[in-house]
Protein backbone atom coordinates (compact mmCIF):
# COMPACT_ATOMS: atom_id res chain seq x y z
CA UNK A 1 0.00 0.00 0.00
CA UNK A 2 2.38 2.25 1.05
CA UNK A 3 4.71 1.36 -2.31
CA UNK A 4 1.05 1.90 -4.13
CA UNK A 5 0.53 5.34 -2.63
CA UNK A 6 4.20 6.41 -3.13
CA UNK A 7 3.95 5.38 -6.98
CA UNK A 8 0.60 7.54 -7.25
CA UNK A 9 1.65 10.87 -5.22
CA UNK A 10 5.33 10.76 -7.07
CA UNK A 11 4.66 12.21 -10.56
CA UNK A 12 2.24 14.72 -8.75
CA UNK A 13 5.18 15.88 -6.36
CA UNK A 14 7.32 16.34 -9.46
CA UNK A 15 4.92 17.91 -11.44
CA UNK A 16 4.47 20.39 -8.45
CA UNK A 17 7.95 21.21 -7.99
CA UNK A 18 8.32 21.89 -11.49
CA UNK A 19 5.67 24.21 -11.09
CA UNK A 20 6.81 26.35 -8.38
CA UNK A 21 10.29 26.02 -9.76
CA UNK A 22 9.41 28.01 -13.22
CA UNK A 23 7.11 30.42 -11.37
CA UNK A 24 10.53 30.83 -9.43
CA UNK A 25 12.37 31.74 -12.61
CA UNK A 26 9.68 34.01 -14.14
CA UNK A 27 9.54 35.71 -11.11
CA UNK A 28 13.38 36.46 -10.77
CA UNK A 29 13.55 37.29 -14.36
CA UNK A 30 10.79 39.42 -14.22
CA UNK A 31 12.75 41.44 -11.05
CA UNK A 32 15.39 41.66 -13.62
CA UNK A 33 13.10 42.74 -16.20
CA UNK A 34 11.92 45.70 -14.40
CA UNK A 35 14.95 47.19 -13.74
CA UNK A 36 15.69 46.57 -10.00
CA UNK A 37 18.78 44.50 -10.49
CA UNK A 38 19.91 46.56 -14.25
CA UNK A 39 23.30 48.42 -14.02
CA UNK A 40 22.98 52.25 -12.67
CA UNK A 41 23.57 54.90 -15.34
CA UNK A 42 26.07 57.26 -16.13
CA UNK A 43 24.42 60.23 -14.57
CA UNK A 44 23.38 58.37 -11.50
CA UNK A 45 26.74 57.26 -11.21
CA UNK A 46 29.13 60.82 -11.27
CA UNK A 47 31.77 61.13 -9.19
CA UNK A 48 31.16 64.82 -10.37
CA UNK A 49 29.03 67.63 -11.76
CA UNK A 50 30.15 69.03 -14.88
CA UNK A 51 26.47 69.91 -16.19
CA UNK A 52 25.97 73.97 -16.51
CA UNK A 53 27.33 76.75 -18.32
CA UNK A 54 30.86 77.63 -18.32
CA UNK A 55 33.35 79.93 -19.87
CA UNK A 56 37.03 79.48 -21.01
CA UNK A 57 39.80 81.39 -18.60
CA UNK A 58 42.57 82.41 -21.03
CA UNK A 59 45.74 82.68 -18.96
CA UNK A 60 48.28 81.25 -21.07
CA UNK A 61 49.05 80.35 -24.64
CA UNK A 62 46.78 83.90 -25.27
CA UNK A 63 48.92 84.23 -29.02
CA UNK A 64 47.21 81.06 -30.26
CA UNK A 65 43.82 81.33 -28.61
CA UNK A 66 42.83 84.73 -28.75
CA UNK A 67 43.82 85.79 -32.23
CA UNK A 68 44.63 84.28 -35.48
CA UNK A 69 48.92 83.25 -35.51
CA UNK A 70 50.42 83.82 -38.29
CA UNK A 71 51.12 81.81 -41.48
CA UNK A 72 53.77 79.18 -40.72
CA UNK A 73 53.59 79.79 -36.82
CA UNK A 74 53.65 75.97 -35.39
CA UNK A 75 55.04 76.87 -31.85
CA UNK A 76 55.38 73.83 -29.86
CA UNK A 77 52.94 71.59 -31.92
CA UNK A 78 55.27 68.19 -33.03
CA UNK A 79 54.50 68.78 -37.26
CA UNK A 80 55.86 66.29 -39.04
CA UNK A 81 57.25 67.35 -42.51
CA UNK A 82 54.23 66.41 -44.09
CA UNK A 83 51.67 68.81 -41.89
CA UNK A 84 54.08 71.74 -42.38
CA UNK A 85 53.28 71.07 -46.12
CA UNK A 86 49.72 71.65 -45.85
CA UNK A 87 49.99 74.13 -43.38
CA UNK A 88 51.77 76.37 -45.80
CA UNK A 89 48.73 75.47 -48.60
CA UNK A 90 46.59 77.18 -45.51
CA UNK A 91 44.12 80.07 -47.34
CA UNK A 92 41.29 80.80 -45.00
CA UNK A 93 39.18 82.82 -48.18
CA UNK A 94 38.84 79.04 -49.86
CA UNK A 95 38.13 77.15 -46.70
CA UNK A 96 35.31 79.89 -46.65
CA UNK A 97 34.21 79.28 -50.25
CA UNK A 98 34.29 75.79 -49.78
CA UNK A 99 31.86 76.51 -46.80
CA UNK A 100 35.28 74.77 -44.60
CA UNK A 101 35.32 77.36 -42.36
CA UNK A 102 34.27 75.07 -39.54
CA UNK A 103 38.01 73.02 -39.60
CA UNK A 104 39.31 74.82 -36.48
CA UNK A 105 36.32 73.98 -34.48
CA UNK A 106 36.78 70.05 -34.61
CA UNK A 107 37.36 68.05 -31.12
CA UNK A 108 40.95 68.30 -31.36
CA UNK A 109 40.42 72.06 -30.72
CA UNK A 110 37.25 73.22 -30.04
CA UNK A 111 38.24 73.41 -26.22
CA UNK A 112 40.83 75.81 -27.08
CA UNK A 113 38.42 78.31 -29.14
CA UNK A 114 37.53 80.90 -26.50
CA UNK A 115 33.87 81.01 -25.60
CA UNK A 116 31.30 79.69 -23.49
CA UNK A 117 30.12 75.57 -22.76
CA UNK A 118 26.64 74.22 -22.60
CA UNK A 119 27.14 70.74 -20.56
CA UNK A 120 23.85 68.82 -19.37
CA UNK A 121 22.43 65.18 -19.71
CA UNK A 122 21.39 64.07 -23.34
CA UNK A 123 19.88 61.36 -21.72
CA UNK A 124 21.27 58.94 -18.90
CA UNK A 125 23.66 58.28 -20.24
CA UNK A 126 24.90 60.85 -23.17
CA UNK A 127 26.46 63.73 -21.83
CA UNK A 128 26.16 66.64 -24.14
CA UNK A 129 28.64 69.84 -24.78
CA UNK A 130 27.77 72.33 -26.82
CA UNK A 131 30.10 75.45 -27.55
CA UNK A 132 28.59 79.15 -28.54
CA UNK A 133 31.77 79.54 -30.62
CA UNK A 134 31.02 77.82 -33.78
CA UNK A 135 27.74 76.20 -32.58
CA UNK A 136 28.91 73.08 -31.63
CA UNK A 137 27.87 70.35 -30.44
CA UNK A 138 29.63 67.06 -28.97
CA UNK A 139 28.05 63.78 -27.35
CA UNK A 140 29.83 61.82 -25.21
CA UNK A 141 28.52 58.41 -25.08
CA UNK A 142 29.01 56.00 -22.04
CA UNK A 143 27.12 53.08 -24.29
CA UNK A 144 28.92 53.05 -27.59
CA UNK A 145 27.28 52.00 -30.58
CA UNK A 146 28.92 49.22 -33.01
CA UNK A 147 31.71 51.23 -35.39
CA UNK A 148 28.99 50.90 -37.94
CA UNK A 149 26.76 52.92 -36.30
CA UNK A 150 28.58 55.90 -35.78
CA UNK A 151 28.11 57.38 -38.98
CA UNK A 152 30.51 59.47 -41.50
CA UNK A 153 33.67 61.66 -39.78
CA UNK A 154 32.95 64.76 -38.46
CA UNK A 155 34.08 67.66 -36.81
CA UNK A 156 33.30 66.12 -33.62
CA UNK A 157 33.37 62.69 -34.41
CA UNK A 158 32.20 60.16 -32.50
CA UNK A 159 33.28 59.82 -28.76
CA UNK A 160 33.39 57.64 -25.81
CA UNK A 161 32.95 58.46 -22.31
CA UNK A 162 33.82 56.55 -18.89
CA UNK A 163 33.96 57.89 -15.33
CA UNK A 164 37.33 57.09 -14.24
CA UNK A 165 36.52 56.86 -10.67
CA UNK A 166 39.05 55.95 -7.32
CA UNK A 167 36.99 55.77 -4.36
CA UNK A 168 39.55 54.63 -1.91
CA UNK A 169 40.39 56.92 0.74
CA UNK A 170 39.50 59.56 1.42
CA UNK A 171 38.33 61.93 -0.10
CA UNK A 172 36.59 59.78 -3.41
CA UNK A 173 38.18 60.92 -6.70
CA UNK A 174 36.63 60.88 -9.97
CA UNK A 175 37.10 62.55 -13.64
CA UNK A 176 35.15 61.71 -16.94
CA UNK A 177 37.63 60.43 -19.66
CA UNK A 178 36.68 60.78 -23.53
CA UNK A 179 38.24 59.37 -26.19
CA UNK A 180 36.91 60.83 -29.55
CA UNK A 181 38.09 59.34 -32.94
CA UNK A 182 35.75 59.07 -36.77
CA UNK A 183 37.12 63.12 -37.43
CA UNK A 184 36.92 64.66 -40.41
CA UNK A 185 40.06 66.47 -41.28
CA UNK A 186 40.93 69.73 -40.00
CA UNK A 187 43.11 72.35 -37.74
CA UNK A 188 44.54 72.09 -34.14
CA UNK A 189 44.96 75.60 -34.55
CA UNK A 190 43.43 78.73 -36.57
CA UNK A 191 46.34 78.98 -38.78
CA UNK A 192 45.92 75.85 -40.50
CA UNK A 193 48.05 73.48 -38.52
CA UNK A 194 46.35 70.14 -39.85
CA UNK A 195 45.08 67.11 -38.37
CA UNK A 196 43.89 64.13 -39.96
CA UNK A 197 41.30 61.35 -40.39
CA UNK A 198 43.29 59.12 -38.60
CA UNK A 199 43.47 61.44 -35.51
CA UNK A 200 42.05 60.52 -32.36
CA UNK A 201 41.88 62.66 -28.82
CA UNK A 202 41.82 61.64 -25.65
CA UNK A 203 40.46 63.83 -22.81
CA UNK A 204 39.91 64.21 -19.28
CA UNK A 205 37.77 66.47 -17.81
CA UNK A 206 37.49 67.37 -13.90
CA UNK A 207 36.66 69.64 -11.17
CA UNK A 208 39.08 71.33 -8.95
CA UNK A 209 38.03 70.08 -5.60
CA UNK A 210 37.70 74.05 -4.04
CA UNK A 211 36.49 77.28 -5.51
CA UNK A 212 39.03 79.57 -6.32
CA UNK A 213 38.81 82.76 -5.34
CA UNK A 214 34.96 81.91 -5.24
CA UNK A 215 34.46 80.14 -8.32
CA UNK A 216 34.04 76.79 -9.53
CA UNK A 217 36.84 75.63 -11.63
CA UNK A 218 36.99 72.67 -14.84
CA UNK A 219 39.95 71.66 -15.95
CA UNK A 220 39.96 69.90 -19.67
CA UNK A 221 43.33 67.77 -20.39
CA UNK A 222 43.69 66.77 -23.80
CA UNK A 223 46.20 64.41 -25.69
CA UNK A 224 45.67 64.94 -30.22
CA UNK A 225 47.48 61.55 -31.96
CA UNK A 226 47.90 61.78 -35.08
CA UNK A 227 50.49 59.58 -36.93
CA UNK A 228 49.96 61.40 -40.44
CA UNK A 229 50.88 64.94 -39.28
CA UNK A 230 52.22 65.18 -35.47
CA UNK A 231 55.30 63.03 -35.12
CA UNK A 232 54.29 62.78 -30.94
CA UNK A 233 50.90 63.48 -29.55
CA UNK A 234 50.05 67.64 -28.68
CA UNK A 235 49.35 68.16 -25.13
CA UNK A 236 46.87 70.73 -23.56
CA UNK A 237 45.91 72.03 -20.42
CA UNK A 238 42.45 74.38 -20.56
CA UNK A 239 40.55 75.84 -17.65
CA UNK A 240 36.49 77.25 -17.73
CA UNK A 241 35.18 78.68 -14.93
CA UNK A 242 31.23 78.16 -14.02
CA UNK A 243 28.95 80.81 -14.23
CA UNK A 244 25.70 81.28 -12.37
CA UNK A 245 23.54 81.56 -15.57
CA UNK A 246 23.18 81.62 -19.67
CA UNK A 247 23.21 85.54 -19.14
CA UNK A 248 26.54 85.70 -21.71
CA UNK A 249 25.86 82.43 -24.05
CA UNK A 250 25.94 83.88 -26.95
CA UNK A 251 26.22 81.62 -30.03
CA UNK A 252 28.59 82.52 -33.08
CA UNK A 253 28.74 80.80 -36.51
CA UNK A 254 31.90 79.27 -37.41
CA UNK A 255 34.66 82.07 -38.90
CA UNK A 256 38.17 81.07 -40.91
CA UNK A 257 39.39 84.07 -38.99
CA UNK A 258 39.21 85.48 -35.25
C-alpha cells in the first residue's frame, strides 16, 4: 500500500515542484526585467558635476587662442614634414568658399576656441557639450554603438565616455575620460596646422576640488594623436570657470578668422 501510494503521489510531487520552480524563474527574471537588479547609469553614477554653463579662462598660450597666428607659426605643436606642407597650402578665403570654415572647431580644438560651454544630460547616459563659438555640439557616449553605427567623420566625431573613478580613501576621486576618434580632417589651430582622419583625442575632464577665489573651476586635459601629421601626440591644459547663468551664451557661426 504504502509502495502503491508512493507510486501515485510521485509524478504529482514532481509535477508540483516543477511548477513552483518556473514560477521561481519568471519571477526572478521578471525582477530583472523591471529594472531593479539593471546596471545604474552614467548620470546616476558621477563622481562629479560638470552639467551647466561655463566659460574658457585664457591665462596662457593667449597668441594662439585669442587671435589668429600667423602663417607658418607651429610653436610647440610636433609637425611632421608632411603637416608643415599643408599648413603652408593654408588660405582661409577658400576654406570659406568651400563653406570649410568650420576646420578649427573640430574636437581636437574646439576646447581651445575661446567662448562659453553648454554641458547637461542628453539622456542617462549621453552627456552633451555644446560650444557658442562655432555652434557646436559634442556627445559623449558611455554606451557606444557598433563602429557601424557611428556614422561618416565629423568635426566632432564620434566619442566615448567613462567615469574614471578611485573611491579609496578619502576623499573619493573621480574625472570623466573621452576618447573621440571618426574626425573629419581639419586644424589644431586657426592657422591651418592640420590634423587628420586618422586622428584621435583623448580627454579628461574634472573639477578642482575648491572654488578659487569663489568660483568653480573645470579643468579639460587633452592628448591629439595623429600619426599622419604630429610626429608625438600635442598636449593641452584648458581651464572654464562656471557661471551662475546663460546671461553671456551667446552663439557665433563658425569664422576662418578670429
Amino acid at each position: 500500500m504504502r509502495n502503491s501510494l508512493l507510486n501515485s503521489t510521485l509524478p504529482v510531487t514532481l509535477a508540483l515542484l516543477a511548477s513552483l520552480g518556473a514560477q521561481t524563474l519568471a519571477h526572478a527574471q521578471g525582477r530583472r526585467g523591471t529594472g531593479q537588479s539593471s546596471a545604474p547609469t552614467a548620470e546616476a553614477t558621477a563622481p562629479i558635476d560638470l552639467t551647466g554653463y561655463w566659460v574658457s579662462v585664457v591665462t596662457f598660450d593667449w597668441r594662439f587662442r585669442m587671435v589668429t597666428p600667423p602663417p607658418g607659426d607651429y610653436e610647440a605643436v610636433p609637425l611632421t614634414a608632411a603637416g608643415k606642407q599643408v599648413m603652408a597650402a593654408w588660405d582661409p578665403a577658400r576654406d570659406t568658399a568651400a563653406g570649410e570654415q568650420c576646420k578649427s572647431y573640430g574636437a581636437p580644438i574646439i576646447m581651445r576656441v575661446p567662448g562659453h560651454l553648454h554641458i547637461s544630460w542628453q539622456d542617462e547616459q549621453t552627456l552633451k557639450v555644446e560650444t557658442d563659438s562655432g555652434e557646436q555640439t559634442r556627445l559623449f557616449h558611455f554606451t557606444p554603438s557598433t563602429a557601424d553605427a557611428h556614422g561618416p567623420p565629423s568635426w566632432q566625431g564620434y566619442s566615448v565616455a567613462v567615469w574614471d573613478q578611485q573611491r579609496q580613501g578619502r576623499p573619493a576621486w573621480g574625472q570623466l575620460k573621452v576618447t573621440t576618434t571618426d574626425l573629419k580632417p581639419g586644424y589644431i589651430r586657426k592657422n591651418g596646422i592640420p590634423y587628420s582622419d586618422r586622428a584621435s583625442v583623448l580627454e579628461y575632464f574634472d573639477l578642482m576640488p575648491q572654488q578659487y577665489q569663489g568660483e568653480q573651476i573645470m579643468t579639460v586635459a587633452s592628448v591629439v594623436t595623429d600619426p599622419v601629421y604630429l610626429f608625438q601626440p600635442f598636449v593641452t591644459d584648458d581651464i572654464f570657470s562656471k557661471l551662475p547663468s546663460a546671461e553671456d551664451w551667446k552663439p557665433t557661426a563658425c569664422s576662418a578668422m578670429w
